[in-house]
Protein backbone atom coordinates (compact mmCIF):
# COMPACT_ATOMS: atom_id res chain seq x y z
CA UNK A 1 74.67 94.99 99.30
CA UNK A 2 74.30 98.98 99.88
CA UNK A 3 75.59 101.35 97.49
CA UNK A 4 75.93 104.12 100.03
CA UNK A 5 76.07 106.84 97.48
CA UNK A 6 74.33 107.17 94.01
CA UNK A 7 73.00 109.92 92.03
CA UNK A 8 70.60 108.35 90.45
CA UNK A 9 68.09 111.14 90.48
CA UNK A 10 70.81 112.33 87.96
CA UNK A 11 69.69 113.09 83.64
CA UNK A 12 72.34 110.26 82.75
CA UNK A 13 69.53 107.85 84.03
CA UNK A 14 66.45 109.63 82.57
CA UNK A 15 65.87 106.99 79.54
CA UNK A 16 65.89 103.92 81.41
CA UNK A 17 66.13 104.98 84.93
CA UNK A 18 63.75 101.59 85.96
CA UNK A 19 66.06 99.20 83.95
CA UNK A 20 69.08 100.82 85.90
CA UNK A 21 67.23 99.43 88.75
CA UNK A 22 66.17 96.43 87.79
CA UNK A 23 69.62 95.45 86.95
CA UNK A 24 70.96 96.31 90.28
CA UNK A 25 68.49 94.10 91.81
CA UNK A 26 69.59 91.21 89.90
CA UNK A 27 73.16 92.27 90.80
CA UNK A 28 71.89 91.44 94.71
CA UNK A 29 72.28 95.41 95.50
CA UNK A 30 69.14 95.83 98.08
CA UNK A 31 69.13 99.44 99.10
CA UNK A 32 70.55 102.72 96.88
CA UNK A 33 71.32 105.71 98.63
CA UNK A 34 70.14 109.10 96.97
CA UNK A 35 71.86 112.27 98.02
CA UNK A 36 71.14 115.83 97.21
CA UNK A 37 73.23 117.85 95.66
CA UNK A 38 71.01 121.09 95.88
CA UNK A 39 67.60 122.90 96.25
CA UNK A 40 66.53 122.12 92.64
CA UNK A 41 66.93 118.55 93.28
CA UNK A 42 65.49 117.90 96.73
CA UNK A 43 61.97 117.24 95.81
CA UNK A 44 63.36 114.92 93.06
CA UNK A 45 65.66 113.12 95.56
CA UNK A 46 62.42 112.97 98.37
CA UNK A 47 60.26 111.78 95.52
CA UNK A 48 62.63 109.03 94.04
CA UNK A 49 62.94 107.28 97.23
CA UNK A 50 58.98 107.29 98.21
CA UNK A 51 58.09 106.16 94.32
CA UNK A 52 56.55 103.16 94.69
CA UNK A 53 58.40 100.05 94.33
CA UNK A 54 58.83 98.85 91.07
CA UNK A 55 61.40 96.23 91.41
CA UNK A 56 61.16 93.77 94.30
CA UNK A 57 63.87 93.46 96.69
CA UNK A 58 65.47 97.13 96.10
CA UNK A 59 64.83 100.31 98.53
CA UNK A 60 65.41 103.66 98.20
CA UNK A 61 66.71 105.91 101.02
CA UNK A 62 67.29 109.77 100.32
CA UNK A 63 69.25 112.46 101.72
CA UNK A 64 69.32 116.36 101.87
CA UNK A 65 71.99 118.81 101.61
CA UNK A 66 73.77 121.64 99.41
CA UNK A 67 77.01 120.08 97.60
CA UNK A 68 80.16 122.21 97.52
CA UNK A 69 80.22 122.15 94.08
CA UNK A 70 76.90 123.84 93.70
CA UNK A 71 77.17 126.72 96.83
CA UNK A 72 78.65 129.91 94.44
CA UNK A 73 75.29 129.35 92.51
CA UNK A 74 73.11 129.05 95.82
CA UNK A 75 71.24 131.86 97.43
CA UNK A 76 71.32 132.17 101.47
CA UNK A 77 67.99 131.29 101.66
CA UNK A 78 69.03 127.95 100.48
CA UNK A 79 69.93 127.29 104.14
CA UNK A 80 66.45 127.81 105.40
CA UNK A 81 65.04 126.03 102.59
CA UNK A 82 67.19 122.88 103.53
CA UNK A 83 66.58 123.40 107.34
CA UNK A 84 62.74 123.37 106.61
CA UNK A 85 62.78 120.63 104.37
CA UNK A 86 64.89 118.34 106.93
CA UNK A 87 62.53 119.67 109.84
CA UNK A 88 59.56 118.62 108.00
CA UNK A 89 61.52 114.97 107.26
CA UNK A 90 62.50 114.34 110.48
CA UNK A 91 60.19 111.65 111.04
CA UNK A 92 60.86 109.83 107.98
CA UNK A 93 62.99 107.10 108.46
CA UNK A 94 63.54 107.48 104.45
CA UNK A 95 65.49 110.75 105.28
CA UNK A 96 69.02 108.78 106.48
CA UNK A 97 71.24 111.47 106.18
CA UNK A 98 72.20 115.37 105.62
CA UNK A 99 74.38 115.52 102.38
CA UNK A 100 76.13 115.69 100.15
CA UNK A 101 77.95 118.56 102.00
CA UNK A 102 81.91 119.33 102.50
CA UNK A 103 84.35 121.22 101.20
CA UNK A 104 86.14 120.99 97.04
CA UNK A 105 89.82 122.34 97.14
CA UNK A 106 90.40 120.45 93.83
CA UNK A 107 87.85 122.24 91.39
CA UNK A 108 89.69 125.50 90.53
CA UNK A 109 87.36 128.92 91.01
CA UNK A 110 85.31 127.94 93.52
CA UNK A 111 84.84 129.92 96.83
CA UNK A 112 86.34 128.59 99.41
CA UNK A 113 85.41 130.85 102.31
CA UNK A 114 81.63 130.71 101.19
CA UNK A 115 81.98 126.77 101.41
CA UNK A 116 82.95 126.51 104.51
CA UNK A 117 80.01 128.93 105.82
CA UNK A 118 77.08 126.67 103.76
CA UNK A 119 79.24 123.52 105.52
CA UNK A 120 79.70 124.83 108.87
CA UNK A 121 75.82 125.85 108.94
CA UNK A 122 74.67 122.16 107.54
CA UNK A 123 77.24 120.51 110.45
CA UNK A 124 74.85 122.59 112.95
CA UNK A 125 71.55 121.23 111.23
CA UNK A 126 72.76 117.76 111.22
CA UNK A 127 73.68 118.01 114.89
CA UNK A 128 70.69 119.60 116.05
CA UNK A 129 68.73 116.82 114.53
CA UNK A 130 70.92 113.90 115.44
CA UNK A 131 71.25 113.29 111.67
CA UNK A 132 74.56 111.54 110.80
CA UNK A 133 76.43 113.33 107.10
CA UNK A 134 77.77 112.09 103.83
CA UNK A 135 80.41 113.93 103.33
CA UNK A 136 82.25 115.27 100.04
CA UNK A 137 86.12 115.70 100.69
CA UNK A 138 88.25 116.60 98.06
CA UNK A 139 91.75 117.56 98.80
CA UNK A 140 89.95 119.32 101.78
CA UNK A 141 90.46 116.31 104.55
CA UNK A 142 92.48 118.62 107.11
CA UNK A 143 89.81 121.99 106.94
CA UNK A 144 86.95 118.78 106.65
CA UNK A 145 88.23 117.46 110.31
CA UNK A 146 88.87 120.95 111.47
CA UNK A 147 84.90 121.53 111.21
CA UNK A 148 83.95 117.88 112.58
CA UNK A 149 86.24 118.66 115.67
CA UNK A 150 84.00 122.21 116.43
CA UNK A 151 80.76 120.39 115.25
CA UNK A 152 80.50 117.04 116.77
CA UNK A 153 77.45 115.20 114.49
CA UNK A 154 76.93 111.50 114.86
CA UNK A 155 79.43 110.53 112.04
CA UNK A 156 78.23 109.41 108.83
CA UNK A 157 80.38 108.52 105.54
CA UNK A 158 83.56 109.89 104.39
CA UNK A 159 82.20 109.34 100.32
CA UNK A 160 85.36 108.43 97.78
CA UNK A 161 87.85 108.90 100.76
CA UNK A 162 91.32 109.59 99.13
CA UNK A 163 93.24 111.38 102.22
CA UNK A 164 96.67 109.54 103.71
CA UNK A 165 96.07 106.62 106.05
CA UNK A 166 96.17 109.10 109.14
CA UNK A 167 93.80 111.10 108.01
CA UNK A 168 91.56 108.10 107.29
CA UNK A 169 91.70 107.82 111.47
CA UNK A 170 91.30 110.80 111.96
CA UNK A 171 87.67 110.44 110.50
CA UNK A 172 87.32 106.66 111.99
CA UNK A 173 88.13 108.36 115.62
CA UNK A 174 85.20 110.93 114.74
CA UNK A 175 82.68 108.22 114.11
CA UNK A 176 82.75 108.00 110.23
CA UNK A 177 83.23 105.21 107.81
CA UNK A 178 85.07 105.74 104.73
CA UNK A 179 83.25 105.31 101.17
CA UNK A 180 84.76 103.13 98.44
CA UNK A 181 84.22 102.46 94.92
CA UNK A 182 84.89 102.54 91.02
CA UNK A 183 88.22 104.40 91.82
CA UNK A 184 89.88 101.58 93.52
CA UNK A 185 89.39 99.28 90.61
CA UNK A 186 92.35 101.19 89.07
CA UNK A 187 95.92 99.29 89.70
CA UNK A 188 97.35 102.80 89.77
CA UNK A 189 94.92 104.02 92.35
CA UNK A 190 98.08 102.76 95.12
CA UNK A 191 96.98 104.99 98.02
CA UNK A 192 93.31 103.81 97.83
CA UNK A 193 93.62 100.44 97.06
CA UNK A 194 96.51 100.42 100.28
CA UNK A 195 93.43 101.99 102.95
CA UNK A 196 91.31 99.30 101.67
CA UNK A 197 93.73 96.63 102.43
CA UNK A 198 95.04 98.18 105.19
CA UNK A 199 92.36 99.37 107.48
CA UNK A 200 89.79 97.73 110.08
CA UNK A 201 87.10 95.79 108.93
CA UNK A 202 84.84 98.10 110.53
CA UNK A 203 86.24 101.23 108.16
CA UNK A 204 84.44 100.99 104.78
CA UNK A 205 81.11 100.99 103.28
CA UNK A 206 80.75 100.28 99.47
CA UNK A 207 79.32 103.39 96.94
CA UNK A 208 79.34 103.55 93.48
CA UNK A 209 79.15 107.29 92.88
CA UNK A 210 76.95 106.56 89.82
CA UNK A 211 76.59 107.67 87.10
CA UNK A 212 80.11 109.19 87.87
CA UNK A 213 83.39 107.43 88.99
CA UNK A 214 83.18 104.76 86.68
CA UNK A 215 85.48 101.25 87.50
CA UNK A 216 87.95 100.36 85.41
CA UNK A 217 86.01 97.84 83.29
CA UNK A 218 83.51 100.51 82.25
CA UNK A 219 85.56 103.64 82.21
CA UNK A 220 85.08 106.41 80.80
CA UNK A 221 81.22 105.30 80.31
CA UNK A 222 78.28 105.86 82.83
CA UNK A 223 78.08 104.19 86.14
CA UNK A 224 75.32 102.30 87.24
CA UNK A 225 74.37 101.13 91.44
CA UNK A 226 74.65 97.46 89.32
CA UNK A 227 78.53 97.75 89.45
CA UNK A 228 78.79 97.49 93.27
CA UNK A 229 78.97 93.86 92.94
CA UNK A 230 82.02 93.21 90.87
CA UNK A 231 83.43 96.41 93.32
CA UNK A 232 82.56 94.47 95.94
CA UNK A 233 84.39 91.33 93.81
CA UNK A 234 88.02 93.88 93.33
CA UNK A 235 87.52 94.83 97.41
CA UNK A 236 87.09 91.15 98.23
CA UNK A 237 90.28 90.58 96.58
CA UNK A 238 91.82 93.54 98.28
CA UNK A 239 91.55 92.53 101.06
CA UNK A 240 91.98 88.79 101.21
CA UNK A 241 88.36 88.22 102.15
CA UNK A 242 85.12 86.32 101.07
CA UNK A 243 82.85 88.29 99.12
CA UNK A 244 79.88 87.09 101.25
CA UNK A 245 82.28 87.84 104.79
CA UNK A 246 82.75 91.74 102.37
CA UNK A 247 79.47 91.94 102.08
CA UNK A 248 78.23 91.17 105.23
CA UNK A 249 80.56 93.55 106.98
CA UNK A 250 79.98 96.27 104.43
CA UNK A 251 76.10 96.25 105.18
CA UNK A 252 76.62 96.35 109.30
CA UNK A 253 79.25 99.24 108.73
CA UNK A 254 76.39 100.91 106.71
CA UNK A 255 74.18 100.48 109.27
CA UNK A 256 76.71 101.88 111.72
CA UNK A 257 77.30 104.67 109.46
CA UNK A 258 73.24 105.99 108.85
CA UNK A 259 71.63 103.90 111.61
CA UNK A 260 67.92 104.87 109.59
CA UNK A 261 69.31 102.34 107.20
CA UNK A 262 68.18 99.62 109.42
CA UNK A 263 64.31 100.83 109.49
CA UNK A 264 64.54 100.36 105.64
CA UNK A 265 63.48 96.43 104.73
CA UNK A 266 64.89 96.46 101.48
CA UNK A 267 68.32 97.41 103.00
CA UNK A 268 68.73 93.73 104.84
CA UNK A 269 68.78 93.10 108.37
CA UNK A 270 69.71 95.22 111.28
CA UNK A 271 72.58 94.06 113.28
């Protein structure tokens, strides 16, 4: 299994960050995505993913971009930074990605025009180097598309989709998969739980969001890349599929999704 999206360059994990690891391993989870969040943390990110491997079986991938949630505390220069650090990347097939980037409309106070300008600039960087994005889209799907619609990049992942079944095509027809985890443990999460029954195989990718997003069996404690497997269990179940044909289908679509997945021998076998 992938776990498409995990912060686990994050403090929550600081005491027993190689036990968090070792634990996913066991839990057959063979590569972790890492994304950014912001400039303090893209060394960390680069660096976490290129650590040796400690744990057999498990890679690390990375990627680099400036979160919504953090842009009203980022400076301009920011921008460049990220540009030069993804220019200096390029050839590292560890780099699978420019994000986490998109737009927050649910956090109240933040600046919404100065998203948009750090997300409309990282959409150009990712396009100029054929990078694919994980996005963040948070009551934001419509402005989200707007953008992808100017900026064509070569898709990516739609992380914790929660938008209405058309705008889940929307993104499909643009070339992204859609990113799903602890949330649709929850029997009242209806919408989500409905896109994961309801659309092609060839839609979703698994995440776990960790150490946030919690499923239901461990909420309102931390997350951990070790709970994709009984995620992958609930979206089995979902769906009315075998956990190995879920699995299977989940790693291709990640592949689909950030195609420098496949250069990464602890993330399984290209398609």
């Amino acid at each position: 299994m992938i776990d498409t999206h995990c912060h686990l360059d994050a403090s929550e994990f600081d005491a027993d960050r190689e036990q968090v690891l070792r634990e996913a391993a066991s839990a057959q989870v063979r590569c972790v995505v890492v994304p950014a969040v912001e400039r303090a943390n893209f060394s960390q990110v680069k660096d976490l993913a290129h650590t040796p491997a400690s744990v057999d079986g498990l890679r690390l991938v990375y990627a680099l971009g400036i979160h919504p949630m953090y842009v009203d505390k980022a400076e301009s220069g920011d921008l460049s930074t990220l540009e030069h650090e993804l220019d200096a990347c390029r050839s590292d097939t560890r780099l699978v990605a420019v994000g986490e980037i998109g737009l927050d409309h649910f956090v109240p106070g933040l600046d919404r025009h100065r998203q948009e300008q750090f997300f409309v600039r990282q959409l150009e960087l990712a396009r100029a180097l054929g990078l694919p994005v994980i996005l963040h889209v948070r009551r934001a799907q419509d402005t989200v598309l707007k953008h992808l619609r100017k900026i064509r990049v070569v898709g990516g992942i739609a992380h914790a989709f929660n938008g209405s079944l058309q705008q889940a095509r929307a993104f499909i027809d643009l070339g992204f998969a859609l990113g799903f985890g602890g949330s649709m443990t929850f029997e009242r999460a209806l919408r989500i739980r409905a896109l994961v029954r309801d659309l092609p195989a060839h839609a979703h990718v698994l995440e776990t969001d960790a150490p946030d997003i919690a499923p239901a069996w461990c909420y309102p404690g931390r997350n951990s890349p070790a709970q994709l497997a009984r995620i992958a269990t609930v979206f089995a179940e979902l769906r009315g599929q075998s956990l190995p044909d879920v699995v299977r289908q989940t790693t291709l679509n990640a592949f689909q999704a950030l195609p420098r997945l496949a250069l990464n021998s602890g993330c399984g076998h290209s398609p």
